[in-house]
Protein backbone atom coordinates (compact mmCIF):
# COMPACT_ATOMS: atom_id res chain seq x y z
CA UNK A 1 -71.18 -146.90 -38.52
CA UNK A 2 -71.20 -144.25 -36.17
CA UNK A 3 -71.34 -140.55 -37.35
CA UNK A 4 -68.09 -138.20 -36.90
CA UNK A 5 -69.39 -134.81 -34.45
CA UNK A 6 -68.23 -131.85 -36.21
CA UNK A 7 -65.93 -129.37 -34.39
CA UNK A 8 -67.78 -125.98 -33.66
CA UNK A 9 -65.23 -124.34 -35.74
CA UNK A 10 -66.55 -126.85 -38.60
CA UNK A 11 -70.01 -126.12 -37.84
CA UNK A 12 -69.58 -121.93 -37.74
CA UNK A 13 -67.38 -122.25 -41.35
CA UNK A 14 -70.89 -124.36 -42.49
CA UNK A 15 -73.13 -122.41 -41.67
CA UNK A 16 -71.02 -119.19 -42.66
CA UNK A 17 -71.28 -120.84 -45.93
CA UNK A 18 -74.65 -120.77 -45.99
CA UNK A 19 -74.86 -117.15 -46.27
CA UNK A 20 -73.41 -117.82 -49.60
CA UNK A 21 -71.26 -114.66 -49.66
CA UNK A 22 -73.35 -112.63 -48.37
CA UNK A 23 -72.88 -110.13 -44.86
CA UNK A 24 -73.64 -111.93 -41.63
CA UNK A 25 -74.21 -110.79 -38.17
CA UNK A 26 -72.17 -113.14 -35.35
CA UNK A 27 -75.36 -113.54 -33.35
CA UNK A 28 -77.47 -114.35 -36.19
CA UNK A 29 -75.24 -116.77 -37.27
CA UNK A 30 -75.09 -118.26 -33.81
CA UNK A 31 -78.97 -117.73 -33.70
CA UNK A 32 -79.00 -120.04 -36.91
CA UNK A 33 -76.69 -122.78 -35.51
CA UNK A 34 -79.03 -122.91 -32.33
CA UNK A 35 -76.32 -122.07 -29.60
CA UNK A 36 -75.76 -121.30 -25.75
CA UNK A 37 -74.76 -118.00 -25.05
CA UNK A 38 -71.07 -119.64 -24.19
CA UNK A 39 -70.60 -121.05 -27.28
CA UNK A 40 -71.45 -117.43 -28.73
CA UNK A 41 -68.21 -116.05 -27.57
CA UNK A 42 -66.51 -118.98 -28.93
CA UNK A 43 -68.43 -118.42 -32.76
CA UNK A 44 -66.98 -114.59 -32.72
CA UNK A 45 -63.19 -115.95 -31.49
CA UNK A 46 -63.35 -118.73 -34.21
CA UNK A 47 -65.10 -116.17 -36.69
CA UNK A 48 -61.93 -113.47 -35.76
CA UNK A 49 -59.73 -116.86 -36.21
CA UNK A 50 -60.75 -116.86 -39.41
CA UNK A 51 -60.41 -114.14 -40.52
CA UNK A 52 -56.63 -112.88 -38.94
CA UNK A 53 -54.74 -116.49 -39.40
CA UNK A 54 -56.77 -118.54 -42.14
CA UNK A 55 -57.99 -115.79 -44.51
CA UNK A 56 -61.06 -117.06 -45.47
CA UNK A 57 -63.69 -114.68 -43.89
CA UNK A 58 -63.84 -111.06 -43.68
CA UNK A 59 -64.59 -108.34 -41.62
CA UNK A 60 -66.84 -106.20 -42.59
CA UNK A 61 -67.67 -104.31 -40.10
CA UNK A 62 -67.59 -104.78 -36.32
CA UNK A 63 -69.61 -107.94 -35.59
CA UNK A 64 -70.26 -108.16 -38.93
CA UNK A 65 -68.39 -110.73 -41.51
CA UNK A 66 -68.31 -112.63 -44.79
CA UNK A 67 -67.24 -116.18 -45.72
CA UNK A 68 -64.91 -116.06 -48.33
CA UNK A 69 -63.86 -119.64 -48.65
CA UNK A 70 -60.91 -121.54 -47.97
CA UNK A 71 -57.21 -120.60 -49.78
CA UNK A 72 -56.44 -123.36 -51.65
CA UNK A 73 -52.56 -124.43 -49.93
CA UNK A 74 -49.69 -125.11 -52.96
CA UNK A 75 -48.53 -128.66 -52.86
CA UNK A 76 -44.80 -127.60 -51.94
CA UNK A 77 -46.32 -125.95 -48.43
CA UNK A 78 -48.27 -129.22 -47.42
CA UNK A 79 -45.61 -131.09 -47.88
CA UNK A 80 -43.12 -128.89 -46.04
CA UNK A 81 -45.48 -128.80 -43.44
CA UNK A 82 -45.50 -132.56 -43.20
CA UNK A 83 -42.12 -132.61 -43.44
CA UNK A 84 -41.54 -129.98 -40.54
CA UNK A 85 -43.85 -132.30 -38.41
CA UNK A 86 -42.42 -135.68 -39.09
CA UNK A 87 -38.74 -134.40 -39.37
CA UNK A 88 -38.26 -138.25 -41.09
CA UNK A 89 -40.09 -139.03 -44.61
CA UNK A 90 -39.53 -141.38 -47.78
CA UNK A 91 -40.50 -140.30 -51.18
CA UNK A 92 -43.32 -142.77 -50.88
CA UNK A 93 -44.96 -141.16 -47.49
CA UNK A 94 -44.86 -137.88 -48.56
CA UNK A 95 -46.01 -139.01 -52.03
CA UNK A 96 -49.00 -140.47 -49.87
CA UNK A 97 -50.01 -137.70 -47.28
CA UNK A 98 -49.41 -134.87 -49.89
CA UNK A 99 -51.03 -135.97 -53.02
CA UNK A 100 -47.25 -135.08 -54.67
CA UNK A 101 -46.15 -137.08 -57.78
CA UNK A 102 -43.17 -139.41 -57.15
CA UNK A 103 -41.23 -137.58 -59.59
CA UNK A 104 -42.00 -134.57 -58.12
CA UNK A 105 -41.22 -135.39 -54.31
CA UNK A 106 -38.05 -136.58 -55.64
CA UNK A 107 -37.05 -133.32 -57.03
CA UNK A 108 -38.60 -131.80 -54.30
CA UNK A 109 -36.45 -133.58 -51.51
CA UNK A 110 -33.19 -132.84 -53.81
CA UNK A 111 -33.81 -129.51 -53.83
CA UNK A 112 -33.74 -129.55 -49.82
CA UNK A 113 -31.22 -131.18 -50.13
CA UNK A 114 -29.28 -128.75 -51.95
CA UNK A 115 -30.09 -126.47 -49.99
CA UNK A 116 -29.10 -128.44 -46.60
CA UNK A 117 -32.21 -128.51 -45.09
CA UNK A 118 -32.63 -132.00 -45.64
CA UNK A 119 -30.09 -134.79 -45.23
CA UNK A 120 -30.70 -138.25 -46.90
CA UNK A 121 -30.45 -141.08 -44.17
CA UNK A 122 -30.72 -144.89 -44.13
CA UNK A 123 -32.11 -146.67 -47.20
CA UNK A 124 -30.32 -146.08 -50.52
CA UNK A 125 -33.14 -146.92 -52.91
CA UNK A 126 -30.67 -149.05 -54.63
CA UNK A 127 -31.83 -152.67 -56.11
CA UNK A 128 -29.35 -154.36 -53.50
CA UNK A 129 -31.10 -153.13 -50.67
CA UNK A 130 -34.38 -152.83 -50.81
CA UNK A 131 -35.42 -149.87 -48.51
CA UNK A 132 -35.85 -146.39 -49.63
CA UNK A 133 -33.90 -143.50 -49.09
CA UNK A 134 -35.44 -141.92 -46.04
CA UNK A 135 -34.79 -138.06 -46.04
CA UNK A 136 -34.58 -135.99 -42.63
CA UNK A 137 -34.69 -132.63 -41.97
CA UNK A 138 -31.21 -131.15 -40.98
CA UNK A 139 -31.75 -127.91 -40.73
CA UNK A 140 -34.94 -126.12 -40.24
CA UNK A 141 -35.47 -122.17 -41.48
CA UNK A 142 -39.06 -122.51 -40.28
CA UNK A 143 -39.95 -120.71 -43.42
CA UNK A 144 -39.95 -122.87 -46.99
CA UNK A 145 -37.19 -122.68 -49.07
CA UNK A 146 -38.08 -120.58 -52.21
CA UNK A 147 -38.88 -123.11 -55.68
CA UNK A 148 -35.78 -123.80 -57.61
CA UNK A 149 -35.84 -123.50 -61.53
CA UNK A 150 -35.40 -127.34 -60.88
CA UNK A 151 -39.22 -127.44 -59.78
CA UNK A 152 -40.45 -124.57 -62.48
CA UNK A 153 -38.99 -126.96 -65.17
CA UNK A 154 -40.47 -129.91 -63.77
CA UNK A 155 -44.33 -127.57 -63.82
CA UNK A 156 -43.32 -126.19 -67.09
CA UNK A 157 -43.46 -129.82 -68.59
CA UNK A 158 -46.66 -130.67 -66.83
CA UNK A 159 -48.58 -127.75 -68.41
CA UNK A 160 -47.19 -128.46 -71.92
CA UNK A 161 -47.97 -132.19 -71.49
CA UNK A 162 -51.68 -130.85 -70.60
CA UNK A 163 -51.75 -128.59 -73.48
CA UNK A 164 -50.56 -131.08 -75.84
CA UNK A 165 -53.13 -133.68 -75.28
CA UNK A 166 -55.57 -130.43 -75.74
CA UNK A 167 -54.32 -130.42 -79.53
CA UNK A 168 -54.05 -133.93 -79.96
CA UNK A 169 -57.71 -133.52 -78.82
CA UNK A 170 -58.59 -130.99 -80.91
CA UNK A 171 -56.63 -132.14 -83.89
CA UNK A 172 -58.33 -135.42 -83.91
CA UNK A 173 -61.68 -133.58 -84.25
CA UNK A 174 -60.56 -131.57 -87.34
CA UNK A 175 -59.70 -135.10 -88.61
CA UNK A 176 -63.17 -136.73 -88.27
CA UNK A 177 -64.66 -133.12 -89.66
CA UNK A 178 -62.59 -133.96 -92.64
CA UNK A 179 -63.32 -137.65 -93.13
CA UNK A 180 -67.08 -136.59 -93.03
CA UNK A 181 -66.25 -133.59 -95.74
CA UNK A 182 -64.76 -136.58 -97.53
CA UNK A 183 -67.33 -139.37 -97.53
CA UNK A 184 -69.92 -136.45 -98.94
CA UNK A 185 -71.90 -136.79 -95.40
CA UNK A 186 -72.63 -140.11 -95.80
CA UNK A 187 -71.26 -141.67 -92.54
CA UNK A 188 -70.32 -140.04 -89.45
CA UNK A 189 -67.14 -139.77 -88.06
CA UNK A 190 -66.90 -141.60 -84.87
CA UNK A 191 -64.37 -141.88 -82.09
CA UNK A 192 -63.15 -145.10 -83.21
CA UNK A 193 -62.23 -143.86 -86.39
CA UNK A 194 -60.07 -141.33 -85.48
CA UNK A 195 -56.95 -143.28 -84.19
């Protein structure tokens, strides 16, 4: 299996990371990474890269920076961003390259839809038919639509799902604490016993 060669803007953001917060100097850096005095020049332009359009290095000073760390990107703007690319999707693909719940691509597309930037084309999703709905962009204000209450809703549920299993969780240790109180320390509660 043959080894993928890292970009030199992967290498500079690895070995930026190695600094491990901490202030760096461009030309030490590029010292470190064992580079041509071309490939310098291109270290500082990725390293000023990084800093004006990604966000995650600073400036500290001239010729000076810190490695911040990558922004994690919200769901909604990958998948607009794949959608912007492809201008055609299903639920299913952007399910796929997204990491996006079905459910939540769904409601995603509808709100588009609502807001005519997407139109739904081809497909039907019904049982008579077979194919999905494919969804296309219309209309495209180069800039994501804001989240609906739709979507809020829809994130609303998730975190109460997540915080009742916590008290399910938590519950069913109070439970076992009690059988134990009960059974004068005899036995253990175990896991098994709690359901």
């Amino acid at each position: 299996m043959l080894k993928e060669k890292m970009s030199l803007t992967d290498q500079v953001r690895k070995a930026a990371r190695g600094y491990r917060g901490e202030a760096f100097k461009v030309h030490d850096l590029a010292d470190k990474m064992n580079l041509d005095s071309k490939q310098k020049k291109r270290v500082y332009n990725i390293l000023n890269h990084m800093v004006v359009r990604d966000g995650e290095a600073e400036k500290v000073k001239p010729g000076v920076y810190r490695y911040i760390g990558r922004k994690k990107v919200p769901l909604e703007q990958v998948a607009w961003s794949l959608l912007r690319a492809r201008k055609k999707m299903t639920v299913a693909e952007l399910q796929e390259l997204s990491g996006m719940s079905e459910h939540y691509a769904r409601l995603w597309f509808k709100m588009l839809e609502k807001r005519g930037v997407v139109k739904a084309i081809g497909g039907g999703g019904s049982v008579h038919d077979g194919k999905p709905k494919v969804w296309q962009l219309s209309h495209d204000p180069v800039k994501m639509p804001a989240n609906t209450v739709m979507l809020e809703r829809h994130r609303q549920r998730k975190a109460n799902r997540i915080k009742a299993l916590d008290l399910i969780e938590e519950a069913e240790k109070a439970l076992c604490e009690a059988r134990e109180l009960l059974m004068d320390g005899g036995e253990e509660c175990d896991e098994a016993m709690v359901g």
